[in-house]
N, C-alpha and C. Protein backbone atom coordinates (compact mmCIF):
# COMPACT_ATOMS: atom_id res chain seq x y z
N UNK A 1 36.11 -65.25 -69.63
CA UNK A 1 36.27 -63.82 -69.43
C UNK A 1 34.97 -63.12 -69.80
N UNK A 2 34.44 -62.17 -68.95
CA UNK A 2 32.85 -61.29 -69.02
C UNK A 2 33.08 -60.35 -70.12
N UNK A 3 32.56 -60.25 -70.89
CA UNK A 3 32.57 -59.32 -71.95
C UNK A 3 31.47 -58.20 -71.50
N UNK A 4 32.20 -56.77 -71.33
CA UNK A 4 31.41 -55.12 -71.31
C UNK A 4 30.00 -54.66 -71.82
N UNK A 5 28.87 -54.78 -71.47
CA UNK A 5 27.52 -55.20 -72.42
C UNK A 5 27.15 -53.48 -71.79
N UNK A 6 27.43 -52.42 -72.63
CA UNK A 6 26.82 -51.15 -72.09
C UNK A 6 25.54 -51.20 -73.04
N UNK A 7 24.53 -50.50 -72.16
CA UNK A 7 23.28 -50.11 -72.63
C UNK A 7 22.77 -48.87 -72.50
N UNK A 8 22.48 -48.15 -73.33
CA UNK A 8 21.90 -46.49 -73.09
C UNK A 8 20.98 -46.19 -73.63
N UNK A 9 20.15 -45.20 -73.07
CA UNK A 9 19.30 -44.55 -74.07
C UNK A 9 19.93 -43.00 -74.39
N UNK A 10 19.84 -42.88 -75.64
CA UNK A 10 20.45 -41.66 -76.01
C UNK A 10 20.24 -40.60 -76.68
N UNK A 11 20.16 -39.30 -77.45
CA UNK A 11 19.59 -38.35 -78.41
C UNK A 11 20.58 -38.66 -79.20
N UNK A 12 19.60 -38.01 -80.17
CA UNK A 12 20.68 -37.92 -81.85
C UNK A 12 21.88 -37.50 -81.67
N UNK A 13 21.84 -36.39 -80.67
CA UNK A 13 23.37 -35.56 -80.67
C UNK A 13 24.34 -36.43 -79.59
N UNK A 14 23.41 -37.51 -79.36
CA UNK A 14 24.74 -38.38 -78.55
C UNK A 14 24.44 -38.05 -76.57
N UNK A 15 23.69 -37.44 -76.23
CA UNK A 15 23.16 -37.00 -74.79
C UNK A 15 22.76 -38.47 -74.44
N UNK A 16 23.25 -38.73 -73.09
CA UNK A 16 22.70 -39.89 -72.07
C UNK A 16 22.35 -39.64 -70.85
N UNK A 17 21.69 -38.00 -70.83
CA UNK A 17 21.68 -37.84 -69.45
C UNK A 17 20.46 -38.78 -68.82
N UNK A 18 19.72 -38.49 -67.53
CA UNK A 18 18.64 -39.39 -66.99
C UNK A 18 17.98 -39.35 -67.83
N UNK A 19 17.38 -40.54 -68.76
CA UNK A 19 16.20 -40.39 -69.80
C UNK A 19 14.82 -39.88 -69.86
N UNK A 20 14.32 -38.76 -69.03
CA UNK A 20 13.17 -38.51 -68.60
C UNK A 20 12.36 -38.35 -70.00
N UNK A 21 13.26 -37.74 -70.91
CA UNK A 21 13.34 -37.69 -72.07
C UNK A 21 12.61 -38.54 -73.06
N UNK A 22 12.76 -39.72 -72.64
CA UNK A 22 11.90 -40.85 -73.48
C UNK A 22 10.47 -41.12 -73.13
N UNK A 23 10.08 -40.67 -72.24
CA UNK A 23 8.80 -40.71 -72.04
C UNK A 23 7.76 -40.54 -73.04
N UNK A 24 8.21 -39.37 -73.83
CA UNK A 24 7.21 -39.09 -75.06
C UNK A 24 7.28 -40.00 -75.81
N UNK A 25 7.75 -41.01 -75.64
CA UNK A 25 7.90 -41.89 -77.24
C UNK A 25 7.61 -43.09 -76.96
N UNK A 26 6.98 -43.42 -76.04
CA UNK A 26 6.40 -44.95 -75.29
C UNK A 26 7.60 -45.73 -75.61
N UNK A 27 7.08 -46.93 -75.09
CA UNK A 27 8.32 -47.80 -74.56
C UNK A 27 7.54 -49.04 -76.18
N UNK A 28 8.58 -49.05 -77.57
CA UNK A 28 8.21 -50.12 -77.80
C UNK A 28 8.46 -51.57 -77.32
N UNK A 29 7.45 -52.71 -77.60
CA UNK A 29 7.48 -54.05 -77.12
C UNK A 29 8.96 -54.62 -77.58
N UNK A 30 9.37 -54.16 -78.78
CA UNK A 30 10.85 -54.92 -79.40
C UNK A 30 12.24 -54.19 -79.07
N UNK A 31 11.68 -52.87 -77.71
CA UNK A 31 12.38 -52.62 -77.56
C UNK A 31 13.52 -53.23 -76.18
N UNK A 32 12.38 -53.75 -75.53
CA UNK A 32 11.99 -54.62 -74.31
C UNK A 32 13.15 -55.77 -74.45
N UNK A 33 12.99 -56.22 -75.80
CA UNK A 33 13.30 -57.51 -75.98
C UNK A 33 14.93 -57.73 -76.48
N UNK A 34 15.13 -56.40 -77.29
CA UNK A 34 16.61 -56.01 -77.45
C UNK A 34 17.60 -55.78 -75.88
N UNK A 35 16.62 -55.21 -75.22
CA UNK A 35 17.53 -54.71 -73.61
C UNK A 35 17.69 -56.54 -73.26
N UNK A 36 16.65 -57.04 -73.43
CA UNK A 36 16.42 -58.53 -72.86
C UNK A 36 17.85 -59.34 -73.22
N UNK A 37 17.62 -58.89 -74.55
CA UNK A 37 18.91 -60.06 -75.23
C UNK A 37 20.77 -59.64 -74.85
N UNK A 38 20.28 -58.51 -74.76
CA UNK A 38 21.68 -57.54 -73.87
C UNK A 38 22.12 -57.94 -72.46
N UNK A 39 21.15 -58.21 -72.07
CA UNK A 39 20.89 -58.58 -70.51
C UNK A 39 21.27 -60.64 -70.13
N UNK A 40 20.93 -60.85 -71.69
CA UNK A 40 21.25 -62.49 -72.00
C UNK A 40 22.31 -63.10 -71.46
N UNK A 41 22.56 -63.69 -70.55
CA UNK A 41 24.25 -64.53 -70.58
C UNK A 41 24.73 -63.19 -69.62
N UNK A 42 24.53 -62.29 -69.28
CA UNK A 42 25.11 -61.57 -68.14
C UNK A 42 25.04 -62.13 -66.77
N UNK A 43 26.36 -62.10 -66.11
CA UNK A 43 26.18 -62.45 -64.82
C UNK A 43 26.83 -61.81 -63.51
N UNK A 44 26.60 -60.33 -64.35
CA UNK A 44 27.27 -59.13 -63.42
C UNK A 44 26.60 -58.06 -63.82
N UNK A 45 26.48 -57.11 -63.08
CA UNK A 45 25.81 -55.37 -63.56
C UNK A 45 27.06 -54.59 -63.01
N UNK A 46 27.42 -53.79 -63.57
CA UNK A 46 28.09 -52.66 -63.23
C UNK A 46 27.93 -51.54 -63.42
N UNK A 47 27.52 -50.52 -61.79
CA UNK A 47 27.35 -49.20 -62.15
C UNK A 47 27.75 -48.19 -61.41
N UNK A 48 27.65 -47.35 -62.14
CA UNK A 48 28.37 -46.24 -61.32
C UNK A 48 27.66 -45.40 -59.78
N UNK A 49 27.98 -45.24 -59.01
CA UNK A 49 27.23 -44.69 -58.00
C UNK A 49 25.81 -43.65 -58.14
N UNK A 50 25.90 -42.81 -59.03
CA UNK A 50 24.96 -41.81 -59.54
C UNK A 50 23.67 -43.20 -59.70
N UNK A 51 23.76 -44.02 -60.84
CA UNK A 51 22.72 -44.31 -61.56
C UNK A 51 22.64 -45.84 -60.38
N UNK A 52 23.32 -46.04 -59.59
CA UNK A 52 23.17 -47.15 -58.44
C UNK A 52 22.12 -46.70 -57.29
N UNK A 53 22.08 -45.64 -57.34
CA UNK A 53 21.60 -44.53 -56.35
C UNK A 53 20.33 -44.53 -56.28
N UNK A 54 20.14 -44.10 -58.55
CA UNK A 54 18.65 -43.98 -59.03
C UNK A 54 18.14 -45.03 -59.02
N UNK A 55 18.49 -46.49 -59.54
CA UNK A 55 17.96 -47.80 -59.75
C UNK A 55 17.76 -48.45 -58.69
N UNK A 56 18.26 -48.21 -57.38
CA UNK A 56 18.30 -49.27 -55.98
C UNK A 56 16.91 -48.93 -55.94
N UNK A 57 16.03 -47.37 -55.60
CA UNK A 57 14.94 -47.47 -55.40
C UNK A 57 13.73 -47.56 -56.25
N UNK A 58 14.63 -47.39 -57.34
CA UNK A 58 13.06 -47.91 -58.60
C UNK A 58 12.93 -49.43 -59.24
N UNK A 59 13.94 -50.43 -58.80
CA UNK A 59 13.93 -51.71 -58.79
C UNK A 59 13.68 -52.75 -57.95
N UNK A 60 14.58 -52.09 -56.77
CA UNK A 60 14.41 -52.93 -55.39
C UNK A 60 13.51 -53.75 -55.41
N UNK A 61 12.54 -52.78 -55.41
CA UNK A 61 11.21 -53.74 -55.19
C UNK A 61 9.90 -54.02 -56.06
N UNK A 62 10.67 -53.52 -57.04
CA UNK A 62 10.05 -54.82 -58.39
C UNK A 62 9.72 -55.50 -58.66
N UNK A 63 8.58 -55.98 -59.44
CA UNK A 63 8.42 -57.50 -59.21
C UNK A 63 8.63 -57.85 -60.66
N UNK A 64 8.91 -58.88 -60.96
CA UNK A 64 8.35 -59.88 -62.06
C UNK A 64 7.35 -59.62 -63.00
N UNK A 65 6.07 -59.67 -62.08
CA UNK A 65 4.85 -58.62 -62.57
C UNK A 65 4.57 -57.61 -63.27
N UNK A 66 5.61 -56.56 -62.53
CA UNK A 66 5.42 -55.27 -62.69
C UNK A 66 6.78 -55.34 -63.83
N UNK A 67 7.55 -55.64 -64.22
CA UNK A 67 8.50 -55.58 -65.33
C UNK A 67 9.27 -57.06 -65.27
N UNK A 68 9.29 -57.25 -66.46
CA UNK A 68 10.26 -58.43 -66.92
C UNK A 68 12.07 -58.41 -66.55
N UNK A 69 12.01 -57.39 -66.68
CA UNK A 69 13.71 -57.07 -66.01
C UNK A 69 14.12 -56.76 -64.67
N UNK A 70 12.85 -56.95 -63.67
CA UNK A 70 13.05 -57.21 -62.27
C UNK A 70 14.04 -58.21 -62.27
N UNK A 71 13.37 -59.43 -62.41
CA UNK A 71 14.37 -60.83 -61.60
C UNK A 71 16.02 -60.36 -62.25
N UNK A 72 16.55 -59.94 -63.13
CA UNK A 72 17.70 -59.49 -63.80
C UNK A 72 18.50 -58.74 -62.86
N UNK A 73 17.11 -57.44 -62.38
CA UNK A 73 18.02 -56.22 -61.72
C UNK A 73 18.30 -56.58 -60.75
N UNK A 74 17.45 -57.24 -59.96
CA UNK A 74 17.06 -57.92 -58.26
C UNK A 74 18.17 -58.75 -58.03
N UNK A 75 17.94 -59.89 -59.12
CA UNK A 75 18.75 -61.13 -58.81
C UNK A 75 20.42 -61.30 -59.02
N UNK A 76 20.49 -60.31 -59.78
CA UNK A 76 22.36 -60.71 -60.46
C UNK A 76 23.20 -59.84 -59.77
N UNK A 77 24.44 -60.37 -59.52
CA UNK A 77 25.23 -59.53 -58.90
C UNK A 77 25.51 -58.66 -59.23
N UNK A 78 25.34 -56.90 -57.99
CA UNK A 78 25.91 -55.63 -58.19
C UNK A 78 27.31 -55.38 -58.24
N UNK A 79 27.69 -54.72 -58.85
CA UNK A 79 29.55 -54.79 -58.83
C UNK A 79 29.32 -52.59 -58.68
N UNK A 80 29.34 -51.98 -57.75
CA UNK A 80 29.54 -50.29 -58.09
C UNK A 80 30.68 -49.73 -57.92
N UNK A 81 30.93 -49.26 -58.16
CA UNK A 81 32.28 -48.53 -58.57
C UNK A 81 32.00 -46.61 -58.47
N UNK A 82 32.77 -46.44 -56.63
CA UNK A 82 32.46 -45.23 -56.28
C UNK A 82 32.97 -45.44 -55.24
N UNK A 83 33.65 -43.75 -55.06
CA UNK A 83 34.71 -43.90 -54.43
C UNK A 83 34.18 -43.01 -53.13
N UNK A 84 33.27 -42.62 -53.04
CA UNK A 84 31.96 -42.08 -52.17
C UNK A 84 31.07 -42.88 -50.92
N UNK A 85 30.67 -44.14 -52.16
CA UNK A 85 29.96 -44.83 -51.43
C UNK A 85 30.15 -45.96 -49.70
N UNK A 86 30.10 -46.01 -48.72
CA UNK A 86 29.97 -46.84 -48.03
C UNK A 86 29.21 -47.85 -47.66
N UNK A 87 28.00 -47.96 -47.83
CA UNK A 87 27.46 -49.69 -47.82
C UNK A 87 26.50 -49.24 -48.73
N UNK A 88 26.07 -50.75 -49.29
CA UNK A 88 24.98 -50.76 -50.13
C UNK A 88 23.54 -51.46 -49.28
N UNK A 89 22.66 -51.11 -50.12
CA UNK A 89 20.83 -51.96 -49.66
C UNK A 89 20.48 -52.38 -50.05
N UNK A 90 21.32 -52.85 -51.21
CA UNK A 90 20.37 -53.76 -52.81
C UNK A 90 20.82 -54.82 -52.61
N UNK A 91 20.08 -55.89 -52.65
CA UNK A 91 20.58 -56.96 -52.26
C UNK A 91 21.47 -57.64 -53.42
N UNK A 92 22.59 -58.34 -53.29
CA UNK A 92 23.53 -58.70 -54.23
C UNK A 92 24.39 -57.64 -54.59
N UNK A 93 24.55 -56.25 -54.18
CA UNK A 93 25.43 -55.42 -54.72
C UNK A 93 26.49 -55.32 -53.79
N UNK A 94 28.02 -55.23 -53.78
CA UNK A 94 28.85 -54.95 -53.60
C UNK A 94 29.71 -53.64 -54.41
N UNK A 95 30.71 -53.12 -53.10
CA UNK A 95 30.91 -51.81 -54.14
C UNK A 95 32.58 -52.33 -53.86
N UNK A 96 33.27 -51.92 -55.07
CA UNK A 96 34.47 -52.10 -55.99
C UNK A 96 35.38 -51.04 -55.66
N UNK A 97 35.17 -49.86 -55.22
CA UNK A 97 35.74 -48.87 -54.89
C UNK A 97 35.90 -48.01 -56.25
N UNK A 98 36.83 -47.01 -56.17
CA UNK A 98 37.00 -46.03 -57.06
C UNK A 98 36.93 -46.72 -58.49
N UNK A 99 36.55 -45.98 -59.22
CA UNK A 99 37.21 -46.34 -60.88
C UNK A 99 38.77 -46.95 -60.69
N UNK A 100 39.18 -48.25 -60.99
CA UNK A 100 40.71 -48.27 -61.51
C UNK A 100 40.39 -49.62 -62.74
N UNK A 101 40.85 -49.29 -63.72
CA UNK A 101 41.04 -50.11 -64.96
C UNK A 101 41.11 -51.53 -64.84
N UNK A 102 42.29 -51.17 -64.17
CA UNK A 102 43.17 -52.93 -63.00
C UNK A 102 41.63 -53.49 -62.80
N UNK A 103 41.40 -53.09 -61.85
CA UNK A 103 40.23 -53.76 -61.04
C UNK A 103 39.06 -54.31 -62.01
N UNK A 104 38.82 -53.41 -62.59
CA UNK A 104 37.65 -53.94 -64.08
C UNK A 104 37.89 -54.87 -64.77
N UNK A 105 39.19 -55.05 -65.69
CA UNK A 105 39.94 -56.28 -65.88
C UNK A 105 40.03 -57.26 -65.14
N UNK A 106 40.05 -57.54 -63.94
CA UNK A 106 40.23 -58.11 -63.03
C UNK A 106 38.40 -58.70 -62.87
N UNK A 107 37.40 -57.53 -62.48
CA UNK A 107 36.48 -58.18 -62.32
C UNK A 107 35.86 -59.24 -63.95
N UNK A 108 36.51 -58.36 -64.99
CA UNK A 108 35.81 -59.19 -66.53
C UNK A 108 36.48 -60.42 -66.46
N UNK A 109 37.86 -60.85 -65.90
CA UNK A 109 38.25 -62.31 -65.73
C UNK A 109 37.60 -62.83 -64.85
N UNK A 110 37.46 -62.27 -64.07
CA UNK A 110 36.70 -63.28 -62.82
C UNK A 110 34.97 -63.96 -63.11
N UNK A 111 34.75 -63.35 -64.35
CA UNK A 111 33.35 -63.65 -64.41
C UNK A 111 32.84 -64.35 -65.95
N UNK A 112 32.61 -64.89 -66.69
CA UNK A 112 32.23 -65.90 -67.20
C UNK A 112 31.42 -65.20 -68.72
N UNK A 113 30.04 -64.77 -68.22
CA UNK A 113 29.63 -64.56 -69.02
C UNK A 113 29.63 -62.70 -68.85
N UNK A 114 28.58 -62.38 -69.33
CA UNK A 114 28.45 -60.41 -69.83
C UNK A 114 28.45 -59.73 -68.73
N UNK A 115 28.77 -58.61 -68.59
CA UNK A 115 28.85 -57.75 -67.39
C UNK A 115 27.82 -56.49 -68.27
N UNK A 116 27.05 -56.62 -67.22
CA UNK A 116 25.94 -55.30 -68.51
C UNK A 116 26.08 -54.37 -67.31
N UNK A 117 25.99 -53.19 -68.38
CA UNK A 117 25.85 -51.57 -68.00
C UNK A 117 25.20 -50.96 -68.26
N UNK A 118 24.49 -50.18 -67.66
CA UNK A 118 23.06 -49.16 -68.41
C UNK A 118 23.18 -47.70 -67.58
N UNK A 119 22.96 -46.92 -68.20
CA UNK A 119 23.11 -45.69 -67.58
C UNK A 119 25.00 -45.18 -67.02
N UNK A 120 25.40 -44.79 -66.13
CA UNK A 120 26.66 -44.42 -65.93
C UNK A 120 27.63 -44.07 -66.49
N UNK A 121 26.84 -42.33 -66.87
CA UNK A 121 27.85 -42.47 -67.50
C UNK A 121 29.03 -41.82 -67.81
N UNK A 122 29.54 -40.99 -66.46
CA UNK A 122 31.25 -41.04 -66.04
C UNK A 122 31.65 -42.10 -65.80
N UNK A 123 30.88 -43.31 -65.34
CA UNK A 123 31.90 -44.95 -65.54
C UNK A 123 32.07 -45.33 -67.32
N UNK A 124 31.03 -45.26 -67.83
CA UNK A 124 30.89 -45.63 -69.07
C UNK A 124 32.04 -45.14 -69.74
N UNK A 125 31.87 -43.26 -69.72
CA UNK A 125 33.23 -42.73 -70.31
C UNK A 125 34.33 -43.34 -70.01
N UNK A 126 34.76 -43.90 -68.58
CA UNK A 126 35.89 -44.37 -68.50
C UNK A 126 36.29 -45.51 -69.20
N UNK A 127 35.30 -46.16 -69.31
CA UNK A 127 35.64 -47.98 -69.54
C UNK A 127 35.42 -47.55 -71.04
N UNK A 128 35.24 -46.63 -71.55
CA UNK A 128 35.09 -46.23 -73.07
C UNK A 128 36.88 -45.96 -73.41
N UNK A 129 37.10 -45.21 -72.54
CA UNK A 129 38.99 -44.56 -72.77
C UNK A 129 39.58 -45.43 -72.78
N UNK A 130 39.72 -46.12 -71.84
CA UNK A 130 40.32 -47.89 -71.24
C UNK A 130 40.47 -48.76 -72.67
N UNK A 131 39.46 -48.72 -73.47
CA UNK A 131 39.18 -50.13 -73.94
C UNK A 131 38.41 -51.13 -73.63
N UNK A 132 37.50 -50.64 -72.90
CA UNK A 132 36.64 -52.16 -72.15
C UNK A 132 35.60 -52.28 -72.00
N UNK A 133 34.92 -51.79 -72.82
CA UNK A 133 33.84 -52.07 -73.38
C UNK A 133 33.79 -52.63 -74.98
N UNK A 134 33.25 -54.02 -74.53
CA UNK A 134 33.16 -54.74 -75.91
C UNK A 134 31.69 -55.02 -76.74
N UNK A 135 30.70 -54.24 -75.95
CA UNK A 135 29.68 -54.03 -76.61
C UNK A 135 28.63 -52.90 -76.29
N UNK A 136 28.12 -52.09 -77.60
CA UNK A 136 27.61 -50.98 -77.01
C UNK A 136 25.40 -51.08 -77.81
N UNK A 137 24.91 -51.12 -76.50
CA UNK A 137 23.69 -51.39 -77.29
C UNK A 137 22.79 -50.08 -77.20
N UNK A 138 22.57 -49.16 -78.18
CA UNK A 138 22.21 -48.43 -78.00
C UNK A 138 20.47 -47.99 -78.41
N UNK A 139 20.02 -47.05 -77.58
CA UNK A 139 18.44 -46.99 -78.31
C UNK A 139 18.93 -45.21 -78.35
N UNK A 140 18.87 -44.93 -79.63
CA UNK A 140 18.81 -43.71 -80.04
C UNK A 140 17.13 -42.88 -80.40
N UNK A 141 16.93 -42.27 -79.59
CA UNK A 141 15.46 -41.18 -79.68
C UNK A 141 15.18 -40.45 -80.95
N UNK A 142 14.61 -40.03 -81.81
CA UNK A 142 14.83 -39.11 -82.40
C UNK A 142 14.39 -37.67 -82.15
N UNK A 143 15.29 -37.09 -81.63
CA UNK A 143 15.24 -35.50 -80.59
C UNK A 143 16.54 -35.23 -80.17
N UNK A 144 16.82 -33.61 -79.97
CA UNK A 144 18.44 -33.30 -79.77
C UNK A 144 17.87 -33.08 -78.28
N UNK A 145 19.31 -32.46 -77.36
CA UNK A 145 18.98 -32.00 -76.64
C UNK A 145 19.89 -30.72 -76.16
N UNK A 146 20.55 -30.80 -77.30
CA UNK A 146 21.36 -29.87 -77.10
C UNK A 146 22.91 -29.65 -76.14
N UNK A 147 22.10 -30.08 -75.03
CA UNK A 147 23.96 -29.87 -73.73
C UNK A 147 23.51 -31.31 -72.82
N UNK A 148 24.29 -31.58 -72.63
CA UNK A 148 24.30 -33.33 -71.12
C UNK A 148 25.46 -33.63 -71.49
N UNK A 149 25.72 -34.56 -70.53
CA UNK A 149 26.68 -35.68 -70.58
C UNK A 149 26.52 -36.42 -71.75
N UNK A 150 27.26 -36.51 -72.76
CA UNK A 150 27.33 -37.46 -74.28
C UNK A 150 27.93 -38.50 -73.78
N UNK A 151 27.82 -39.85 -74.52
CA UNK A 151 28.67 -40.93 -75.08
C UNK A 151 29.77 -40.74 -75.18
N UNK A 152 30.28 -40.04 -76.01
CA UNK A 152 31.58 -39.83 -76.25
C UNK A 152 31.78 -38.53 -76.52
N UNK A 153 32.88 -37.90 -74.98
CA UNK A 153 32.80 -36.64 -75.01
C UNK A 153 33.90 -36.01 -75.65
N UNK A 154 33.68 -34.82 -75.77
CA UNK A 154 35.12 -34.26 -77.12
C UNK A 154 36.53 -34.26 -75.76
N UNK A 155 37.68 -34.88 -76.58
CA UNK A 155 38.92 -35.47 -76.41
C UNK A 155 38.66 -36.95 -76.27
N UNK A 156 37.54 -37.89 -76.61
CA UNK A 156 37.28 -39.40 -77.03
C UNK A 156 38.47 -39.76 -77.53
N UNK A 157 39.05 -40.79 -77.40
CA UNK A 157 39.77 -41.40 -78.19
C UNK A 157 39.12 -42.22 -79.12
N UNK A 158 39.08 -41.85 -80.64
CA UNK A 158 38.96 -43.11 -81.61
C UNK A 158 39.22 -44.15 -81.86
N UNK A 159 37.72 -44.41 -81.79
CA UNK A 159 37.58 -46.33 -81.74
C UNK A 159 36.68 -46.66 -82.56
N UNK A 160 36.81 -47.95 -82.88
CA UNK A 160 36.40 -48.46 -84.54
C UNK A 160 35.53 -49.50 -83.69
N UNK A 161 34.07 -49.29 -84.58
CA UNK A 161 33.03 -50.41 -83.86
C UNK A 161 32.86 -50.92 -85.41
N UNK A 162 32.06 -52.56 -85.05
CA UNK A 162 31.31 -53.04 -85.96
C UNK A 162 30.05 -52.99 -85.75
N UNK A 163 29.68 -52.57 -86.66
CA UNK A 163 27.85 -52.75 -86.71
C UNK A 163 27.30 -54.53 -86.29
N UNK A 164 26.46 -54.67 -85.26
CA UNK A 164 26.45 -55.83 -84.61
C UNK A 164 24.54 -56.46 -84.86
N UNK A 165 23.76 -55.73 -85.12
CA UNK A 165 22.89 -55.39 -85.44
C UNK A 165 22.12 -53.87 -85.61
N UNK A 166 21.12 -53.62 -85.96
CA UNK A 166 20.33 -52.71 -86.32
C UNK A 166 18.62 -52.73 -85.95
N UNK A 167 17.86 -51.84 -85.40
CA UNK A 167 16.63 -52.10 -86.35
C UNK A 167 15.70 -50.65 -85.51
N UNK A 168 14.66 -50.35 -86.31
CA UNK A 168 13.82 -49.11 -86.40
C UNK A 168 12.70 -49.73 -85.85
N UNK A 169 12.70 -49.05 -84.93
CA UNK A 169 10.80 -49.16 -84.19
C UNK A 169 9.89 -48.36 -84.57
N UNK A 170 8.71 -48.52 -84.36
CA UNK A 170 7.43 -47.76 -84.58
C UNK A 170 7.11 -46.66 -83.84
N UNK A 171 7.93 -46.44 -82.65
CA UNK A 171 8.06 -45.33 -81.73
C UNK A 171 9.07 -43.89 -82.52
N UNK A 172 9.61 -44.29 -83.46
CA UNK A 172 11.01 -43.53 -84.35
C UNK A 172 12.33 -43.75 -83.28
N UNK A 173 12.08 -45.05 -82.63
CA UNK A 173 13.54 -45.15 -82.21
C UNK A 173 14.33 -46.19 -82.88
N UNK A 174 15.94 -45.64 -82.79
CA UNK A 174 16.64 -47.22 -83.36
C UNK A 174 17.62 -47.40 -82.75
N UNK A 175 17.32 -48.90 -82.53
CA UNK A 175 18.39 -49.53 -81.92
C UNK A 175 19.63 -50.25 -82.52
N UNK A 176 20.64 -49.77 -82.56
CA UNK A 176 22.53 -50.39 -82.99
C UNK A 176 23.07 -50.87 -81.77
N UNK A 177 23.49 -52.05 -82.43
CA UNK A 177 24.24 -53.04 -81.50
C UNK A 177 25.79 -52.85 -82.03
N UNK A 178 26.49 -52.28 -81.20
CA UNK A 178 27.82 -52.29 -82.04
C UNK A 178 29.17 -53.10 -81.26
N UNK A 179 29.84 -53.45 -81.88
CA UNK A 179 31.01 -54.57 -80.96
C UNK A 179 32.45 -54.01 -81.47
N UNK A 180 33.10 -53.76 -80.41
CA UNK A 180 33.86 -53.42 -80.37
C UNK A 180 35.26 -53.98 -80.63
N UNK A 181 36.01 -52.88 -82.04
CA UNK A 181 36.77 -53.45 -83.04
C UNK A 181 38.17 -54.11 -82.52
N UNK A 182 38.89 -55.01 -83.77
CA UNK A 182 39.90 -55.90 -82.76
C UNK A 182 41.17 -54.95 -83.25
């Protein structure tokens, strides 16, 4: 069974909107390597149409070269979930249709190892309400932003994480790995 591997970048106050945001704070090298290990043993991506939209054309054609998380984005199967969409251009992506719970369950049995998520995040919220997300890797900025789309928006249902790892970069970002409680 695929275990839920969400990934975000986020503000203090919990904002995940498009990260244009992080730009000021360079990209550290260990930060690279945390997304890497998130990305480990995954053998599905799941995303929501919005951020499927943004990533088809800033990955597509990626190389190896040009980022280490090409062959990842390029190569592993797309799973999107949108109830909008009619065909995809990315190669390996298939779309899932609307948000339904059923179906998510359904795709986490069918698949083996991690199903990673990054960005999406009216899917995210959902699979947050659900229960189904079993791991949340986060890179927190240090900067508010005041109003966006949060993590967890007010009427969240409370949920109990474990601290899964930790650690502080030289950029003032930190990254929590948290797993989701039994």
């Amino acid at each position: 069974m695929g275990a839920i591997r969400v990934h975000e970048f986020m503000t203090l106050d919990g904002v995940i909107d498009a990260p244009m945001w992080t730009v000021d704070f360079g990209f550290d090298p260990k930060m690279g390597e945390a997304i890497g290990a998130a990305m480990a043993g995954c053998e599905g991506i799941l995303l929501g149409r919005t951020t499927y939209e943004m990533f088809e054309p800033a990955w597509s054609t990626r190389t190896s070269g040009e980022d280490p998380g090409a062959p990842f984005m390029n190569d592993t199967m797309k799973y999107v979930v949108s109830s909008t969409l009619t065909e995809t251009t990315w190669r390996n992506s298939t779309i899932i249709g609307p948000y339904d719970p059923t179906a998510i369950r359904q795709l986490k049995d069918s698949i083996d190892g991690g199903i990673y998520v990054s960005g999406s995040a009216t899917l995210v919220g959902a699979l947050l309400d659900d229960g189904l997300v079993d791991e949340l890797h986060l890179c927190v900025y240090p900067l508010t932003r005041g109003s966006g789309p949060r993590l967890f928006e007010p009427g969240s249902s409370m949920t109990t994480w474990s601290l899964g790892a930790c650690e502080a970069y030289e950029n003032g970002v930190l990254y929590l790995r948290y797993l989701a409680g039994d």
